[in-house]
PDB file of N, CA and C in Angstrom:
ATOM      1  N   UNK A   1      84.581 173.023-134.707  1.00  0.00           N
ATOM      2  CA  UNK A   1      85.510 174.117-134.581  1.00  0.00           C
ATOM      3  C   UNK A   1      85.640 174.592-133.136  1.00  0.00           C
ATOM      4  N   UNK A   2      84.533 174.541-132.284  1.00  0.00           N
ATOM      5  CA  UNK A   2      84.228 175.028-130.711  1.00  0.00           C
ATOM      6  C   UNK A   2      85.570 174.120-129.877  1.00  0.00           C
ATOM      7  N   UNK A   3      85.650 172.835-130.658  1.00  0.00           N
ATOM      8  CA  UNK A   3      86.428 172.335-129.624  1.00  0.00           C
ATOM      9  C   UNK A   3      87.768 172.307-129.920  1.00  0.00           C
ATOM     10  N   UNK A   4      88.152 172.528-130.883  1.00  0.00           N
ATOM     11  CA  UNK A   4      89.759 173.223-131.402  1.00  0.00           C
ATOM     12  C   UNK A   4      90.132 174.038-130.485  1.00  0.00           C
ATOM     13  N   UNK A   5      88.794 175.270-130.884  1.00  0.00           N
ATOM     14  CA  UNK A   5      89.137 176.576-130.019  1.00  0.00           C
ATOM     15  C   UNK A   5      89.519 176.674-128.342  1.00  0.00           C
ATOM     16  N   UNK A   6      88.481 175.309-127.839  1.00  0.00           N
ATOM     17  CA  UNK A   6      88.729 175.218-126.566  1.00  0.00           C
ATOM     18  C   UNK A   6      89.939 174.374-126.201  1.00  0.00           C
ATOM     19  N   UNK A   7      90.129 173.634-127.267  1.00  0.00           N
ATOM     20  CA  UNK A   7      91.905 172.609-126.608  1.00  0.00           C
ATOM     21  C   UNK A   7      92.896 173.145-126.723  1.00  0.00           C
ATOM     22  N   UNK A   8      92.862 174.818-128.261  1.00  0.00           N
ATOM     23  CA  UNK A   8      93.694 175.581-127.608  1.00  0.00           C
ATOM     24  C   UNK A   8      93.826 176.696-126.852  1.00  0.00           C
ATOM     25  N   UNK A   9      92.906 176.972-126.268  1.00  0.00           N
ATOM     26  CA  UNK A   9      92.575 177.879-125.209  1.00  0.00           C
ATOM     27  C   UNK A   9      93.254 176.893-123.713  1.00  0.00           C
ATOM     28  N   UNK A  10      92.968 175.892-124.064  1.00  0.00           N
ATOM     29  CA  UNK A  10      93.444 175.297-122.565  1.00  0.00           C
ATOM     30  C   UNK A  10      95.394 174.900-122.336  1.00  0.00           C
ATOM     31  N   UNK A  11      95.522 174.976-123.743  1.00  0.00           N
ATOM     32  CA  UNK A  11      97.021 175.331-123.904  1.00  0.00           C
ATOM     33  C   UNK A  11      97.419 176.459-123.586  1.00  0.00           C
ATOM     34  N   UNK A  12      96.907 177.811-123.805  1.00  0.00           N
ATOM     35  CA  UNK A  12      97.303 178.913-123.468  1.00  0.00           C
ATOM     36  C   UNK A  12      96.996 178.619-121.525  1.00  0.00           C
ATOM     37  N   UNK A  13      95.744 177.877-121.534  1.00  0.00           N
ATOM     38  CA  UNK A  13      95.897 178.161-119.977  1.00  0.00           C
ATOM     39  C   UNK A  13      97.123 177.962-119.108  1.00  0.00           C
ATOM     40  N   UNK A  14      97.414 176.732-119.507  1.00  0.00           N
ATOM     41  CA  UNK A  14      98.780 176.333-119.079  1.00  0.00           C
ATOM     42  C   UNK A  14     100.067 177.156-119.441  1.00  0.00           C
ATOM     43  N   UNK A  15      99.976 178.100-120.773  1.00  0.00           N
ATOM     44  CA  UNK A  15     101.072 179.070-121.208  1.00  0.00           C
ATOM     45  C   UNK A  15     101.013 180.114-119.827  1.00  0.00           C
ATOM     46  N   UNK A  16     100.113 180.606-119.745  1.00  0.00           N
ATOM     47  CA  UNK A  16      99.850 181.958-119.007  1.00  0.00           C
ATOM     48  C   UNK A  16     100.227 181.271-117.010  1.00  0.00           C
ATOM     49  N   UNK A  17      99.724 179.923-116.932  1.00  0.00           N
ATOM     50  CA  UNK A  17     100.108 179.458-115.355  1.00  0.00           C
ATOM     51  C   UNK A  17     101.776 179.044-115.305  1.00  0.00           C
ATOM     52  N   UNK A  18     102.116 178.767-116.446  1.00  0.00           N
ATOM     53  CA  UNK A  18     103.784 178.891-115.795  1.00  0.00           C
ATOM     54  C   UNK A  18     104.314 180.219-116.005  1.00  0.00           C
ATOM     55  N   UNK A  19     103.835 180.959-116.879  1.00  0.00           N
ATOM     56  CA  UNK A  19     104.380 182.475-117.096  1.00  0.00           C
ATOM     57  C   UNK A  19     104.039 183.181-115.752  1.00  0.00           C
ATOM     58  N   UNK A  20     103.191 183.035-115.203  1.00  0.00           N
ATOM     59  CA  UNK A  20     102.592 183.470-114.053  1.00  0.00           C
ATOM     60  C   UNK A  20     103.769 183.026-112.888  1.00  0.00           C
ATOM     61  N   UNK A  21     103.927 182.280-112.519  1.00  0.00           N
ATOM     62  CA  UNK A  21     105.160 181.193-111.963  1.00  0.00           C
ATOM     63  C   UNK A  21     106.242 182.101-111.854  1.00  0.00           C
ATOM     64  N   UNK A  22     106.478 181.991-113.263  1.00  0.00           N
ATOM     65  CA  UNK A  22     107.979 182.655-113.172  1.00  0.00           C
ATOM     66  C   UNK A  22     108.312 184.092-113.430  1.00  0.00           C
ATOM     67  N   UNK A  23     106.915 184.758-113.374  1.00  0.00           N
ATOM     68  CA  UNK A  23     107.365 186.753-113.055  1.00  0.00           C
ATOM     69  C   UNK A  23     107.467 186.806-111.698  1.00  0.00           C
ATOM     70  N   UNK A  24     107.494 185.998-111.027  1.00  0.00           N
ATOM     71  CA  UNK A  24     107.996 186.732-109.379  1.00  0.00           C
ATOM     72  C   UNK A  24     107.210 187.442-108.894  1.00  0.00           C
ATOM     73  N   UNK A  25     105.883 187.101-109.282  1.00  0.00           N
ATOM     74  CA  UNK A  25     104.967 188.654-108.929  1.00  0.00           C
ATOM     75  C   UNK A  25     104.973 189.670-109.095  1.00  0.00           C
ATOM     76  N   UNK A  26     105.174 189.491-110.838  1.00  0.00           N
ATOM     77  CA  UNK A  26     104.989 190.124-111.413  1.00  0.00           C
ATOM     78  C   UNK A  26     105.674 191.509-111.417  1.00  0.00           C
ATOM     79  N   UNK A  27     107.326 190.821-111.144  1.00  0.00           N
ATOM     80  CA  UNK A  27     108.530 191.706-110.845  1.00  0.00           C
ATOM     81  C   UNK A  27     109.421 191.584-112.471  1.00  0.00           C
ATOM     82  N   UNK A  28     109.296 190.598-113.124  1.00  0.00           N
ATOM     83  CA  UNK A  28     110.115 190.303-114.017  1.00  0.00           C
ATOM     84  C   UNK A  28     109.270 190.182-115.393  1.00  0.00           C
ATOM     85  N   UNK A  29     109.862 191.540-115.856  1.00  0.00           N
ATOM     86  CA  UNK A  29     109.053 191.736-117.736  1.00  0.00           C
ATOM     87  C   UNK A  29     108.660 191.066-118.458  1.00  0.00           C
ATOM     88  N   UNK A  30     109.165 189.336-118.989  1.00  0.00           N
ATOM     89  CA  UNK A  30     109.036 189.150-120.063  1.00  0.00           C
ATOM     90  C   UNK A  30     107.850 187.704-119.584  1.00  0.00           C
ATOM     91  N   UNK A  31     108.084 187.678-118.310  1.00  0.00           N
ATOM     92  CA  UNK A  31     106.896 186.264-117.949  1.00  0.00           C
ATOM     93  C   UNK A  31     105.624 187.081-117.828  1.00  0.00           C
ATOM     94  N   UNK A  32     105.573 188.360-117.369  1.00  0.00           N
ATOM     95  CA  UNK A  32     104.521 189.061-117.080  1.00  0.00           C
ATOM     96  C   UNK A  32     103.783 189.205-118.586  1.00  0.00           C
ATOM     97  N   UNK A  33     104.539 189.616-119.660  1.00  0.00           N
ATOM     98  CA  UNK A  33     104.078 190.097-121.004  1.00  0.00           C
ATOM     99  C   UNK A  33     103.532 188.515-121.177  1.00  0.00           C
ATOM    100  N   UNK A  34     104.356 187.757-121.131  1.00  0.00           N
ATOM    101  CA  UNK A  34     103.952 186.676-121.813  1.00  0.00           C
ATOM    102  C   UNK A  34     102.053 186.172-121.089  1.00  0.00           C
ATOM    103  N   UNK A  35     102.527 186.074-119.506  1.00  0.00           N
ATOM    104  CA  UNK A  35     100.786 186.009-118.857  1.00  0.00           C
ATOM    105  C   UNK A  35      99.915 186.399-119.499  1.00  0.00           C
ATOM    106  N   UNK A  36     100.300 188.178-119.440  1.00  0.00           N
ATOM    107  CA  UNK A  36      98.660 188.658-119.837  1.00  0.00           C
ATOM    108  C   UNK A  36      98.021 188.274-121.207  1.00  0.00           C
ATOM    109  N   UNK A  37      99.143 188.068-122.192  1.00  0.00           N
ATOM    110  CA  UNK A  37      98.858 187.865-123.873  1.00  0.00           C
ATOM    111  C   UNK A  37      98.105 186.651-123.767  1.00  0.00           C
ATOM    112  N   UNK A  38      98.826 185.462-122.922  1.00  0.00           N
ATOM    113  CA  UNK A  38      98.136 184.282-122.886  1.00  0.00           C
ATOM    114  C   UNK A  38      96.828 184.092-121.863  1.00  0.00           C
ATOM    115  N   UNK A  39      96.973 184.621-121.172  1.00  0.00           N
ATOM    116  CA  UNK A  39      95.695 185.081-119.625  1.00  0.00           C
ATOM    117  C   UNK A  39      94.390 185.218-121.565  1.00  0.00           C
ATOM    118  N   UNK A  40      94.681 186.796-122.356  1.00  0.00           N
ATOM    119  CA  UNK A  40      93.674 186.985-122.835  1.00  0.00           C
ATOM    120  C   UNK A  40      93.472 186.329-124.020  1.00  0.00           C
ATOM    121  N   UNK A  41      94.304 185.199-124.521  1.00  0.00           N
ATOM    122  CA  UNK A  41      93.924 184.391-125.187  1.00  0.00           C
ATOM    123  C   UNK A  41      93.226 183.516-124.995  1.00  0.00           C
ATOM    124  N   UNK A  42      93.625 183.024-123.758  1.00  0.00           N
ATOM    125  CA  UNK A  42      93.008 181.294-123.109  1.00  0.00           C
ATOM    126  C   UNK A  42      91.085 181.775-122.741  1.00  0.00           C
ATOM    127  N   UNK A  43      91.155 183.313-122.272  1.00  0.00           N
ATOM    128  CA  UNK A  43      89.798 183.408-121.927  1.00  0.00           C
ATOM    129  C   UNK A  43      89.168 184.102-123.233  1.00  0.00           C
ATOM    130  N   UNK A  44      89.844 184.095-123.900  1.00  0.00           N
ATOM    131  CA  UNK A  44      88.821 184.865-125.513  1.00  0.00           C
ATOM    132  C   UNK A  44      88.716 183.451-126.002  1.00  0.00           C
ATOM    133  N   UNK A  45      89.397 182.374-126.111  1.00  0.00           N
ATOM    134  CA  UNK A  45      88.904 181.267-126.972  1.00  0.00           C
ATOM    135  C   UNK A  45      88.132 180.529-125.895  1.00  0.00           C
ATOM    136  N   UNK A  46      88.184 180.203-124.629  1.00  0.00           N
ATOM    137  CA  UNK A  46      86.915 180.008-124.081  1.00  0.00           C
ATOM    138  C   UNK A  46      85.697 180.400-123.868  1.00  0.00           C
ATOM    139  N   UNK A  47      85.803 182.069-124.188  1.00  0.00           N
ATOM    140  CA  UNK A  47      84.611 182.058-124.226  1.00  0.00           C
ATOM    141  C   UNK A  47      83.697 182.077-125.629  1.00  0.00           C
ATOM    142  N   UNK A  48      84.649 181.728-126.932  1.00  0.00           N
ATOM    143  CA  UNK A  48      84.276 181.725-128.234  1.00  0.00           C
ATOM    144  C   UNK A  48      83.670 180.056-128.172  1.00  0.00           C
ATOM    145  N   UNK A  49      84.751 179.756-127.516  1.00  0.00           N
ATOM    146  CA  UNK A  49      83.777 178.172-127.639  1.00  0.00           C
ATOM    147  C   UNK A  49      82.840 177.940-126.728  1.00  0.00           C
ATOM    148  N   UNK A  50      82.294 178.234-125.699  1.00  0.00           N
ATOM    149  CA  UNK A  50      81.019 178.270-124.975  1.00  0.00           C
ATOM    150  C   UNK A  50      79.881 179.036-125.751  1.00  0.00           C
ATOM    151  N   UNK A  51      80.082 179.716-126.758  1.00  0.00           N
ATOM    152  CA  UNK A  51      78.906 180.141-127.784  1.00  0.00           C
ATOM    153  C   UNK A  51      78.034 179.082-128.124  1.00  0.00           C
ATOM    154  N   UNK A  52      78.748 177.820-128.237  1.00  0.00           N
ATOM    155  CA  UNK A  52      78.089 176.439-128.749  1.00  0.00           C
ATOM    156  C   UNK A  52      78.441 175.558-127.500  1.00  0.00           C
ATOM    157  N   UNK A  53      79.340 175.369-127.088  1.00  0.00           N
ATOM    158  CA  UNK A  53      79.428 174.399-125.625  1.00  0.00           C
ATOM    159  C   UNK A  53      79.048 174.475-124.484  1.00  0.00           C
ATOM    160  N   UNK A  54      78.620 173.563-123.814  1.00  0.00           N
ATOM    161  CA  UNK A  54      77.897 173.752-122.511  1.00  0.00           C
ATOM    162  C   UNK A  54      78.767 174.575-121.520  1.00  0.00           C
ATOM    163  N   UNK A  55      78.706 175.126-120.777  1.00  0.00           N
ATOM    164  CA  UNK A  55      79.558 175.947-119.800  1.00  0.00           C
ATOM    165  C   UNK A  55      80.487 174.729-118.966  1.00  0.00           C
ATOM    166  N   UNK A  56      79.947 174.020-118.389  1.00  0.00           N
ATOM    167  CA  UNK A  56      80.329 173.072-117.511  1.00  0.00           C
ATOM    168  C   UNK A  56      81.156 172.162-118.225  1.00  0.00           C
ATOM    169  N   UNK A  57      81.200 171.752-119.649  1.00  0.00           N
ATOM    170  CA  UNK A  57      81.848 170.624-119.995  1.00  0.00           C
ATOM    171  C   UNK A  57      82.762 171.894-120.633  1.00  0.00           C
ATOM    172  N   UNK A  58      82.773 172.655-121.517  1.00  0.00           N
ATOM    173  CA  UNK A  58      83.705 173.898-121.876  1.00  0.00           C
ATOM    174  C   UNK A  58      84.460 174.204-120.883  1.00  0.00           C
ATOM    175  N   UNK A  59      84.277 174.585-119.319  1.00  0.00           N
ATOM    176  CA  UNK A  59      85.357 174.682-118.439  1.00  0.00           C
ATOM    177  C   UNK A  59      85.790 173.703-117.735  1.00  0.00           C
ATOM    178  N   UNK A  60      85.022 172.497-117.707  1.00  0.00           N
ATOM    179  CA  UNK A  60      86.158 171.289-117.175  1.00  0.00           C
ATOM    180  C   UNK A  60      86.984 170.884-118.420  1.00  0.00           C
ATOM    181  N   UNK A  61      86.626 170.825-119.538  1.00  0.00           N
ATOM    182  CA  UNK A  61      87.972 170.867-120.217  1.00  0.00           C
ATOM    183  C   UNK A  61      88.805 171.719-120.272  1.00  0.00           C
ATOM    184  N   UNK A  62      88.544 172.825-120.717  1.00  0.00           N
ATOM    185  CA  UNK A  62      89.841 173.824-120.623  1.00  0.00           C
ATOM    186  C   UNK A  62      90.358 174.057-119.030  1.00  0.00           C
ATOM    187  N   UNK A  63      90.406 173.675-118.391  1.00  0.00           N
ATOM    188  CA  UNK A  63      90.930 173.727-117.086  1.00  0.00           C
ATOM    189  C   UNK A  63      91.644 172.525-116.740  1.00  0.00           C
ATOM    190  N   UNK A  64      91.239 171.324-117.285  1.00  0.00           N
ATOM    191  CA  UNK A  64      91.664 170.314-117.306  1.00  0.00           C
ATOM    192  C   UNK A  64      92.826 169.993-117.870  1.00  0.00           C
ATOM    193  N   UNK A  65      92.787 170.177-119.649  1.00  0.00           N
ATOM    194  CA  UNK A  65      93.798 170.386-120.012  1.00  0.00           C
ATOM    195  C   UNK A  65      94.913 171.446-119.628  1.00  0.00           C
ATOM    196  N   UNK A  66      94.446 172.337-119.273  1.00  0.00           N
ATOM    197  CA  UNK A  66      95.793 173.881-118.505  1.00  0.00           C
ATOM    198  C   UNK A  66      96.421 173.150-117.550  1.00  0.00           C
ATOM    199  N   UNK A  67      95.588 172.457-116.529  1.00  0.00           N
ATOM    200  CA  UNK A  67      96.293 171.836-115.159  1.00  0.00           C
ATOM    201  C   UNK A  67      97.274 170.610-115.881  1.00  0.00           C
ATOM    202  N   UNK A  68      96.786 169.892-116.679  1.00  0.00           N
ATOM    203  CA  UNK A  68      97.517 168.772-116.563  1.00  0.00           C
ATOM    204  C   UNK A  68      98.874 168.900-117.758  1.00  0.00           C
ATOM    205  N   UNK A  69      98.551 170.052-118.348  1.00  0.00           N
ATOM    206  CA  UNK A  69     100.014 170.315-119.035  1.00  0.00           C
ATOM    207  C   UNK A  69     100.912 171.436-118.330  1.00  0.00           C
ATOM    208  N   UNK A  70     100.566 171.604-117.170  1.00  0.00           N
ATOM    209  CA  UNK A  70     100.960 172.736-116.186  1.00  0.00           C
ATOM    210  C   UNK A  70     102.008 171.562-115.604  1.00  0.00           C
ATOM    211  N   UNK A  71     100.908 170.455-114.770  1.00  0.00           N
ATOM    212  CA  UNK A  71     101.970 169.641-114.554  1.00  0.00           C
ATOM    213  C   UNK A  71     102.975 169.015-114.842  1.00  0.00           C
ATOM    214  N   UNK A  72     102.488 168.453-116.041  1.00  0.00           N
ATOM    215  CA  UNK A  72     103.447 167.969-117.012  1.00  0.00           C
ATOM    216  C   UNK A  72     104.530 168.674-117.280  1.00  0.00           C
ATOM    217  N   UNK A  73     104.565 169.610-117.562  1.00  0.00           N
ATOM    218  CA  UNK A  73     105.810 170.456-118.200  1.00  0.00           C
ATOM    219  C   UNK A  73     106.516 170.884-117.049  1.00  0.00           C
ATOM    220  N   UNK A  74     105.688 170.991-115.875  1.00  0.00           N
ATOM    221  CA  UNK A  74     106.565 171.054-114.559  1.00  0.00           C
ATOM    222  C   UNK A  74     107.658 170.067-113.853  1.00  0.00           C
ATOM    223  N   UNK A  75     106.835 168.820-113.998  1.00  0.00           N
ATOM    224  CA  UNK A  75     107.405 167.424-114.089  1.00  0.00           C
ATOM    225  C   UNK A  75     108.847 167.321-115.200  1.00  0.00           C
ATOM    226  N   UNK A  76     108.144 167.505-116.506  1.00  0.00           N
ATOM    227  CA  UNK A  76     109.707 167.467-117.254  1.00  0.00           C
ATOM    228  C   UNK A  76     110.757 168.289-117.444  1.00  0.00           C
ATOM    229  N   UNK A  77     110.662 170.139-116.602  1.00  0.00           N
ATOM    230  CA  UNK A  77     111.408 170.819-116.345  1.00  0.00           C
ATOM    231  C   UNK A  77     112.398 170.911-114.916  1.00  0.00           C
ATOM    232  N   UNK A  78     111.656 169.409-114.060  1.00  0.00           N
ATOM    233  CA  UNK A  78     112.183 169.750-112.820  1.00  0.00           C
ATOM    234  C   UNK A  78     111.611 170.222-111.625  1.00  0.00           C
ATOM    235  N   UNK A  79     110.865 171.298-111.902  1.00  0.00           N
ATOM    236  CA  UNK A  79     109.986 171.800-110.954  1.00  0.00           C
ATOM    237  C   UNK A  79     109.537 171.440-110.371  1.00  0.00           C
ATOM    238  N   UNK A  80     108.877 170.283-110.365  1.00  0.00           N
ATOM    239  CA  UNK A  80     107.954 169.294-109.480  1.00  0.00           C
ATOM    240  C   UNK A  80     108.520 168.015-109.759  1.00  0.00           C
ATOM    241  N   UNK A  81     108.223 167.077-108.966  1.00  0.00           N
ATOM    242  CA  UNK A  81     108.738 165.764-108.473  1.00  0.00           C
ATOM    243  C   UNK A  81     107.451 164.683-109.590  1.00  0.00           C
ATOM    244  N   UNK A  82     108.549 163.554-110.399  1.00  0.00           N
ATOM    245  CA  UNK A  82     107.387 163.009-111.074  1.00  0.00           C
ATOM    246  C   UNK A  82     107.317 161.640-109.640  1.00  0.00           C
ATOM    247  N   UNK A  83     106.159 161.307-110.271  1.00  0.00           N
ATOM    248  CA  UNK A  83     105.912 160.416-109.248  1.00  0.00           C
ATOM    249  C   UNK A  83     104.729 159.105-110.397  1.00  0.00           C
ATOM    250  N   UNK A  84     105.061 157.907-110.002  1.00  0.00           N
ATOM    251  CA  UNK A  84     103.883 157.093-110.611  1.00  0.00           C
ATOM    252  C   UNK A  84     102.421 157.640-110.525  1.00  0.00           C
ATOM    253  N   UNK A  85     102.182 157.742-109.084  1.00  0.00           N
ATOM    254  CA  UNK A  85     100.903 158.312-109.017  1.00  0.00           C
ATOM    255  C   UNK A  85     100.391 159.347-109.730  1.00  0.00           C
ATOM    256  N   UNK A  86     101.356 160.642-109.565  1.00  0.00           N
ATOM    257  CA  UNK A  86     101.294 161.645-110.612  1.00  0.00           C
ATOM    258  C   UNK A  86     100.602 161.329-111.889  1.00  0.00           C
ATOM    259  N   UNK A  87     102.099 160.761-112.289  1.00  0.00           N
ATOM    260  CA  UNK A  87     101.259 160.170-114.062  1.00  0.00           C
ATOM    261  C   UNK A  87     100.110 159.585-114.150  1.00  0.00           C
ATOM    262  N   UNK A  88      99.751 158.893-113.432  1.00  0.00           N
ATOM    263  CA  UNK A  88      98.304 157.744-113.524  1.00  0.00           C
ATOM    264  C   UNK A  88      97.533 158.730-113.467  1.00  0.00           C
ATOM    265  N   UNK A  89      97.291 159.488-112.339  1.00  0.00           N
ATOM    266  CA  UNK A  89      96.195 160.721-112.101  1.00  0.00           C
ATOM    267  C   UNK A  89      96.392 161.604-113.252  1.00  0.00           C
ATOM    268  N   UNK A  90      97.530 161.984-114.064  1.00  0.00           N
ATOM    269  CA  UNK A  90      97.275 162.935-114.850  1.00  0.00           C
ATOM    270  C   UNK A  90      96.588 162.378-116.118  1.00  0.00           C
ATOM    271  N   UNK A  91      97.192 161.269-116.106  1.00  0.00           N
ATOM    272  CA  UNK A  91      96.518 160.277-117.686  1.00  0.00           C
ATOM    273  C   UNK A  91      94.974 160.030-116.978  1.00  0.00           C
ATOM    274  N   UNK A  92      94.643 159.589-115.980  1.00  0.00           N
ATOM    275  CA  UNK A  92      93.501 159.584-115.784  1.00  0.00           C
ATOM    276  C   UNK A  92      92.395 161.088-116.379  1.00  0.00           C
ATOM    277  N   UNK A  93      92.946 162.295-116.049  1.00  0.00           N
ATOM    278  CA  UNK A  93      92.775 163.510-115.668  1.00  0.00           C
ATOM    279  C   UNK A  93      92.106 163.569-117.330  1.00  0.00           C
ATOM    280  N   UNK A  94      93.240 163.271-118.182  1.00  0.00           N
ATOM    281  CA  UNK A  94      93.247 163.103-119.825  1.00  0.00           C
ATOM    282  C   UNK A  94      92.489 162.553-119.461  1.00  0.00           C
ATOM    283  N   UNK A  95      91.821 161.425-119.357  1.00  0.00           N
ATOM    284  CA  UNK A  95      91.106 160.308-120.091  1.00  0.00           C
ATOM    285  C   UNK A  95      89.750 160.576-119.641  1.00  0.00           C
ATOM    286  N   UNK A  96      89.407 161.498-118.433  1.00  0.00           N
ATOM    287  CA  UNK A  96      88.185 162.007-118.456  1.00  0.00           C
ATOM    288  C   UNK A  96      87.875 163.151-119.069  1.00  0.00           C
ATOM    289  N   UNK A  97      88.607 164.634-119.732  1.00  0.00           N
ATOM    290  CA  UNK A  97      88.611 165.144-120.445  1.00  0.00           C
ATOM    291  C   UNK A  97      88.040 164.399-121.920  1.00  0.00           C
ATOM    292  N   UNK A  98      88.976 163.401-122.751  1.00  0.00           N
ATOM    293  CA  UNK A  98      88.382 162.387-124.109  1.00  0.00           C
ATOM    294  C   UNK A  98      87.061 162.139-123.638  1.00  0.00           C
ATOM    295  N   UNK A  99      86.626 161.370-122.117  1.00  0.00           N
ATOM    296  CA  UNK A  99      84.972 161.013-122.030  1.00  0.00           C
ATOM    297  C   UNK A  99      83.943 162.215-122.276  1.00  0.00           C
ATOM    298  N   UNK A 100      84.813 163.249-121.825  1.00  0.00           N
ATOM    299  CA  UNK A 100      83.343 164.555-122.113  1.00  0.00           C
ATOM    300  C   UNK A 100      83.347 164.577-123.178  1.00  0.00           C
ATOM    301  N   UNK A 101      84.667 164.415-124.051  1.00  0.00           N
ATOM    302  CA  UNK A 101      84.074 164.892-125.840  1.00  0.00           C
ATOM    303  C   UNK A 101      83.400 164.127-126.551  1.00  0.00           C
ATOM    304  N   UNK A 102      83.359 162.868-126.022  1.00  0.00           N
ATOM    305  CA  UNK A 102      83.137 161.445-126.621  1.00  0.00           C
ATOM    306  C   UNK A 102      81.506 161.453-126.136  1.00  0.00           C
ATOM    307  N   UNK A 103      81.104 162.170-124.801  1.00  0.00           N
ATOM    308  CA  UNK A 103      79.646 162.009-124.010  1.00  0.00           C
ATOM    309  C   UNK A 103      78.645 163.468-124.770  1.00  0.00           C
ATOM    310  N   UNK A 104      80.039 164.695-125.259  1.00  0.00           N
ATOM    311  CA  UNK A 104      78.601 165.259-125.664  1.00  0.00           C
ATOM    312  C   UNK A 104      77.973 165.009-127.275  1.00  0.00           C
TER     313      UNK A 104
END
């Protein structure tokens, strides 16, 4: 169950880093609402799943996954430039995330 909690905690991470993005600093209402809801989701289910997960493998995944669907969704909105390398490093990025779950 710890690691549900943490793959979707690391979804919210990525909810709350493009919401973050696009309040302008926190000039514009509805990205701001959306941050903080997801800001205190992503860190209430991380820290529900570090009750049982190691700290270190609990935050390289959930950080892992936030960054690399940060990118991703940046990549397929435009925002950022896809690039081969990109993808390889991000699938890489994935594929060491699967080794921690697979190593603990």
């Amino acid at each position: 169950m710890a690691w549900i909690v943490l793959v979707a905690s690391g979804v919210f991470e990525s909810v709350w880093a493009v919401a973050l993005g696009r309040s302008a600093g926190f000039t514009r209402w509805w990205p701001t609402v959306v941050f903080a809801v997801a800001l205190v989701v992503s860190m209430g289910g991380l820290s529900i799943a570090m009750k049982t997960l190691p700290t270190g493998t609990s935050y390289a995944v959930w950080v892992s996954i936030g960054a690399a669907l940060t990118v991703g969704y940046s990549m397929l909105t435009g925002d950022e430039s896809v690039s081969v390398v990109k993808v390889v490093l991000l699938l890489g990025l994935v594929g060491c995330v699967i080794g921690l779950k697979l190593a603990h």
